[in-house]
N, C-alpha and C. Protein backbone atom coordinates (compact mmCIF):
# COMPACT_ATOMS: atom_id res chain seq x y z
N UNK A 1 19.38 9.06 -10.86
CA UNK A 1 17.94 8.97 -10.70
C UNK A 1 17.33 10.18 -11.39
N UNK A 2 16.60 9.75 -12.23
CA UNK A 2 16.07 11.09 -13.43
C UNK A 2 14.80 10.93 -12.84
N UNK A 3 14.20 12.15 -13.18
CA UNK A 3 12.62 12.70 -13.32
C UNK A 3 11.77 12.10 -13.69
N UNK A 4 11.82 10.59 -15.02
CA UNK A 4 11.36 10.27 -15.58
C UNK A 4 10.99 8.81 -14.42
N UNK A 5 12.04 8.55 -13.00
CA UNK A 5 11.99 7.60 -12.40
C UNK A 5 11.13 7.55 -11.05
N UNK A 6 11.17 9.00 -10.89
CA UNK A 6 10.29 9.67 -9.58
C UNK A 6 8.87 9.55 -10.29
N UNK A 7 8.65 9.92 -11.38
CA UNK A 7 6.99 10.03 -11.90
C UNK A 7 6.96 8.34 -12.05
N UNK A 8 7.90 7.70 -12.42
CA UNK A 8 6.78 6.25 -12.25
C UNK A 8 7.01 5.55 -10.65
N UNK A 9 7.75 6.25 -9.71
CA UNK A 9 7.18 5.84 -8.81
C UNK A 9 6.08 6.20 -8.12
N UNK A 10 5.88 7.30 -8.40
CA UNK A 10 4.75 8.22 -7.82
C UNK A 10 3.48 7.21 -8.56
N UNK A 11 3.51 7.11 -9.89
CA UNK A 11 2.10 6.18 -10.37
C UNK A 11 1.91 5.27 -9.72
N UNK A 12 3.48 4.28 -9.65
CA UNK A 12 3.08 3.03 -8.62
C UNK A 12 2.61 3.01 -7.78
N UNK A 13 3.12 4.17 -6.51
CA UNK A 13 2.43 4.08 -5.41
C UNK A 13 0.80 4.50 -5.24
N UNK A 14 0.86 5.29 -6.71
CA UNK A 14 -1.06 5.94 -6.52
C UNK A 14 -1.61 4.83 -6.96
N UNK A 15 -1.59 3.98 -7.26
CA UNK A 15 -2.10 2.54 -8.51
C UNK A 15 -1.98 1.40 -7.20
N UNK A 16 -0.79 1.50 -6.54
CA UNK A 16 -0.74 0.07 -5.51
C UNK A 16 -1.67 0.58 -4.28
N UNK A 17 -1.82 2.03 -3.87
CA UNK A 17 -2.86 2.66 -2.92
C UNK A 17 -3.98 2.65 -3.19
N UNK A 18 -4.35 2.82 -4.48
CA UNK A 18 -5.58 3.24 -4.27
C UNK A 18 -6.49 1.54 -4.54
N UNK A 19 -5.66 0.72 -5.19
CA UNK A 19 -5.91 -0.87 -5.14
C UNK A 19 -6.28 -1.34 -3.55
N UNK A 20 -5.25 -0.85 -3.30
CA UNK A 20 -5.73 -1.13 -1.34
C UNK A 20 -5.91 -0.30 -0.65
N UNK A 21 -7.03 0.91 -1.26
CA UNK A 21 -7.90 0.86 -0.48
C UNK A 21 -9.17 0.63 -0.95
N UNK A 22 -9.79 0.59 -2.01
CA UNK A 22 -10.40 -0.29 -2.70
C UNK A 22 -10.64 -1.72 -2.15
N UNK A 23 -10.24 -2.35 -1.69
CA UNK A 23 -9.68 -3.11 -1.82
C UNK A 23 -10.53 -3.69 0.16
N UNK A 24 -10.31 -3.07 0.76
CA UNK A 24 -10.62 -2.52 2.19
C UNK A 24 -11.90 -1.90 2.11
N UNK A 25 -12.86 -2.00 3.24
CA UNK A 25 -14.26 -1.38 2.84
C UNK A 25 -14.28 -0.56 3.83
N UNK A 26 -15.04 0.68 3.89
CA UNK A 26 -14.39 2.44 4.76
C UNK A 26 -14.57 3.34 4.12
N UNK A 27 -14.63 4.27 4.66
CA UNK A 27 -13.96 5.52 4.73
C UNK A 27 -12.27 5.63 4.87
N UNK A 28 -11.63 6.41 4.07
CA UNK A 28 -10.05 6.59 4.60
C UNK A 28 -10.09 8.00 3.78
N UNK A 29 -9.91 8.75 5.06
CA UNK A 29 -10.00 10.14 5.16
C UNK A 29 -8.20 10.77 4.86
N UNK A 30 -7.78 10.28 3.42
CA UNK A 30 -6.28 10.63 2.69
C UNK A 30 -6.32 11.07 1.64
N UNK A 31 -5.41 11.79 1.63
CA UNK A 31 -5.27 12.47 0.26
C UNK A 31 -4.53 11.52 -0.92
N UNK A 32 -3.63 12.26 -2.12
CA UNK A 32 -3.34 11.68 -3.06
C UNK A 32 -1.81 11.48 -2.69
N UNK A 33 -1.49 12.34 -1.59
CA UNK A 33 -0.06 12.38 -1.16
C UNK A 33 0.17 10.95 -0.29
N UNK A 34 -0.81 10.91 0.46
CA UNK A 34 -0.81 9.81 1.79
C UNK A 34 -1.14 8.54 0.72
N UNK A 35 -1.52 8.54 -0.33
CA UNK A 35 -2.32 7.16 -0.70
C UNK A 35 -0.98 6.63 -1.88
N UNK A 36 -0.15 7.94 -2.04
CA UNK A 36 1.00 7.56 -3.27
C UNK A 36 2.13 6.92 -1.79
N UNK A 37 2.35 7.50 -0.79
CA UNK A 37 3.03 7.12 0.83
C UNK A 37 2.24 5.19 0.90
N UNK A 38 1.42 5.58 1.03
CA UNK A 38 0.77 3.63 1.51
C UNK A 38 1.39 2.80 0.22
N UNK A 39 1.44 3.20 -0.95
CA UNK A 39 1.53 2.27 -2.09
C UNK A 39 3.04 2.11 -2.13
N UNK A 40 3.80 2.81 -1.95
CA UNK A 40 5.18 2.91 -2.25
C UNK A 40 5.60 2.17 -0.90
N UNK A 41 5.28 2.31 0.53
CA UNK A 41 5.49 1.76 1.51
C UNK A 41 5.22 0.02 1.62
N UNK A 42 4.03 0.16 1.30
CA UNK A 42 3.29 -1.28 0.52
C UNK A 42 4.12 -2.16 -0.33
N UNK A 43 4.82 -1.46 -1.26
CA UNK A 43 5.64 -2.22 -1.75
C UNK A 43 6.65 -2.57 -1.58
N UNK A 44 7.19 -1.72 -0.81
CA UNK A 44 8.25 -1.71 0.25
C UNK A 44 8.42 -3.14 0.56
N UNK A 45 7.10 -3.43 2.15
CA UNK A 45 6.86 -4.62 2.67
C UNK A 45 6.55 -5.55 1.94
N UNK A 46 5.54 -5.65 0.57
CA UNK A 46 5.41 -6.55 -0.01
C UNK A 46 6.83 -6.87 -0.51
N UNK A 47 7.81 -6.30 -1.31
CA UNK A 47 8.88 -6.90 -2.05
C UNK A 47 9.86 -7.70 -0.81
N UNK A 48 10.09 -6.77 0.51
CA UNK A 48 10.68 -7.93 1.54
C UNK A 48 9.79 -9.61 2.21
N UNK A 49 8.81 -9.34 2.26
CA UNK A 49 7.95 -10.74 2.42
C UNK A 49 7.89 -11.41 1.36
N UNK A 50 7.85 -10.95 0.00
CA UNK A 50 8.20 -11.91 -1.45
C UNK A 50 9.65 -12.70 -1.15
N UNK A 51 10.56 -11.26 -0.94
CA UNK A 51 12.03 -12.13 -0.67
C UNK A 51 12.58 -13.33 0.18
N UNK A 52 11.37 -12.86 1.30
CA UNK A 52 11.67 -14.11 2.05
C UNK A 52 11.10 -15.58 2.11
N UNK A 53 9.44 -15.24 1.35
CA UNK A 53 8.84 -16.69 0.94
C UNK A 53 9.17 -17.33 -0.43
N UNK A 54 9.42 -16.55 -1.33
CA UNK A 54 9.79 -17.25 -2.36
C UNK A 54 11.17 -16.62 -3.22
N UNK A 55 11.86 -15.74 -2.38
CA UNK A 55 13.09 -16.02 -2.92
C UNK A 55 13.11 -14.46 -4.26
N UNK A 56 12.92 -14.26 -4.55
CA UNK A 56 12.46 -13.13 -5.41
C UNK A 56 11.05 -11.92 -5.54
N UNK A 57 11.82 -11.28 -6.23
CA UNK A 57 10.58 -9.85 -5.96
C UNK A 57 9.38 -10.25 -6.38
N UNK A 58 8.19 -9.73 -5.39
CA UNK A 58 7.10 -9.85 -5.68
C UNK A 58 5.67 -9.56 -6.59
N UNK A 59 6.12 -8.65 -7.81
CA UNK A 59 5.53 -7.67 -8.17
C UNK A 59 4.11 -7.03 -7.68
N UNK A 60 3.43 -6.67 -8.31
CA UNK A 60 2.34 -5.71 -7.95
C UNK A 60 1.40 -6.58 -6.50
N UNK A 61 0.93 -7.97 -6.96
CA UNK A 61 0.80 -8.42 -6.43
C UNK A 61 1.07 -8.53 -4.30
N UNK A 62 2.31 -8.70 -4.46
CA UNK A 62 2.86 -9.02 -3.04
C UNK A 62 2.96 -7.24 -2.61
N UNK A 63 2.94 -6.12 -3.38
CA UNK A 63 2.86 -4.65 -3.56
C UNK A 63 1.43 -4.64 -2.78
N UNK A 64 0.49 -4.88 -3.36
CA UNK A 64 -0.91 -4.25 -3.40
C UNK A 64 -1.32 -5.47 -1.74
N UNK A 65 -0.97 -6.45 -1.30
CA UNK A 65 -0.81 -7.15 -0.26
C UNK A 65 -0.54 -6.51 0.82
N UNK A 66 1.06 -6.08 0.64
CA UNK A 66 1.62 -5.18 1.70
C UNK A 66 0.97 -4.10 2.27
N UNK A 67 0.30 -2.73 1.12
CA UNK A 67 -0.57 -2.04 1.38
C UNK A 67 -1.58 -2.37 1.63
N UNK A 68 -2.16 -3.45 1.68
CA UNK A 68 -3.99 -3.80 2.84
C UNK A 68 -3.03 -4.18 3.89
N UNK A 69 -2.02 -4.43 4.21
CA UNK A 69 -1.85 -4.90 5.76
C UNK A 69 -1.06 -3.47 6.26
N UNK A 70 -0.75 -2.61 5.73
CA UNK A 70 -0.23 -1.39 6.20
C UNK A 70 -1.49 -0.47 6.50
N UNK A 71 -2.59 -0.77 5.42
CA UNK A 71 -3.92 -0.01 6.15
C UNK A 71 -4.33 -0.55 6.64
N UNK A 72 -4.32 -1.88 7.12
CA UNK A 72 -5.64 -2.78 7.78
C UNK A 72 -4.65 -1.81 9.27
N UNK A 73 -3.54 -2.29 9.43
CA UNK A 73 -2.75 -1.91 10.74
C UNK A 73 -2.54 -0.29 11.04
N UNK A 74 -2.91 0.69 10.14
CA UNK A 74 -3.30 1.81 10.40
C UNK A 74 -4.58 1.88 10.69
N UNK A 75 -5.59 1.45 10.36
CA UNK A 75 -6.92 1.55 10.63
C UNK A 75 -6.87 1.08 12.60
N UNK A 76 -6.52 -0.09 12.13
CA UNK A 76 -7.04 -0.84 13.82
C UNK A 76 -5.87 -0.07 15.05
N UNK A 77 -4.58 0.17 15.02
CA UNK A 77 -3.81 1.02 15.92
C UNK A 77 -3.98 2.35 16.12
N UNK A 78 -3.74 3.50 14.89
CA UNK A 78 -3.47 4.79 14.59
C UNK A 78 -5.22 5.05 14.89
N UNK A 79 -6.47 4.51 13.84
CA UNK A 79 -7.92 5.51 14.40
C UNK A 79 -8.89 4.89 15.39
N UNK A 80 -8.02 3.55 15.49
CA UNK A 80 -8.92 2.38 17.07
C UNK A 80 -9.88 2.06 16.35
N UNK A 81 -10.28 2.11 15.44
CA UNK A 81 -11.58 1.19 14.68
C UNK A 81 -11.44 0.29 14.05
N UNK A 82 -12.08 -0.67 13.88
CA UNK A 82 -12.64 -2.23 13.62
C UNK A 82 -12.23 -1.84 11.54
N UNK A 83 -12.27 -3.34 11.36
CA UNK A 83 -12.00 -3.23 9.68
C UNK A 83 -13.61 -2.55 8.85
N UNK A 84 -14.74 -2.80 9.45
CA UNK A 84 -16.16 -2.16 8.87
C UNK A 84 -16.47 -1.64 10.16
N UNK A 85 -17.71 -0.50 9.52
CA UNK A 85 -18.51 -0.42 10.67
C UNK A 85 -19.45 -1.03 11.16
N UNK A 86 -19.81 -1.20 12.55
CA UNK A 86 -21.02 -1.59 12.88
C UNK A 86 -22.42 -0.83 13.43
């Protein structure tokens, strides 16, 4: 695992994070560390739920998926607030 493999995961995860949170309407009070953590995690879950509905990896797609349901489920457990405000 070279240097050259850590920097494109690090993009992925800043590119699949910051898609979802974009993506999500809020405030999300994270840095660039926590938002490269959601994207890489994100893809995580997205590539196992690809595997299991259709059999192969999901790319960015089933990626950028995973991360709105990893923040939707940080938002509503971890700060107790609703998906908008009211």
């Amino acid at each position: 695992m070279g240097i050259g493999f850590i920097i494109y995961l690090a993009i992925f995860g800043l590119v699949v994070g910051a898609l979802a949170r974009l993506a999500l309407p809020g405030p999300d009070p994270m840095g660039i560390l926590a938002t490269i953590g959601l994207g890489l995690a994100g893809a995580f879950i997205g590539g196992i739920v690809a595997h299991l509905l259709i059999g192969t990896a999901g790319g960015i797609i089933f990626s950028i998926l995973g991360a709105i349901l990893l923040l939707y489920l940080y938002r509503r457990f971890v700060q107790h607030r609703p998906l908008t405000r009211n």
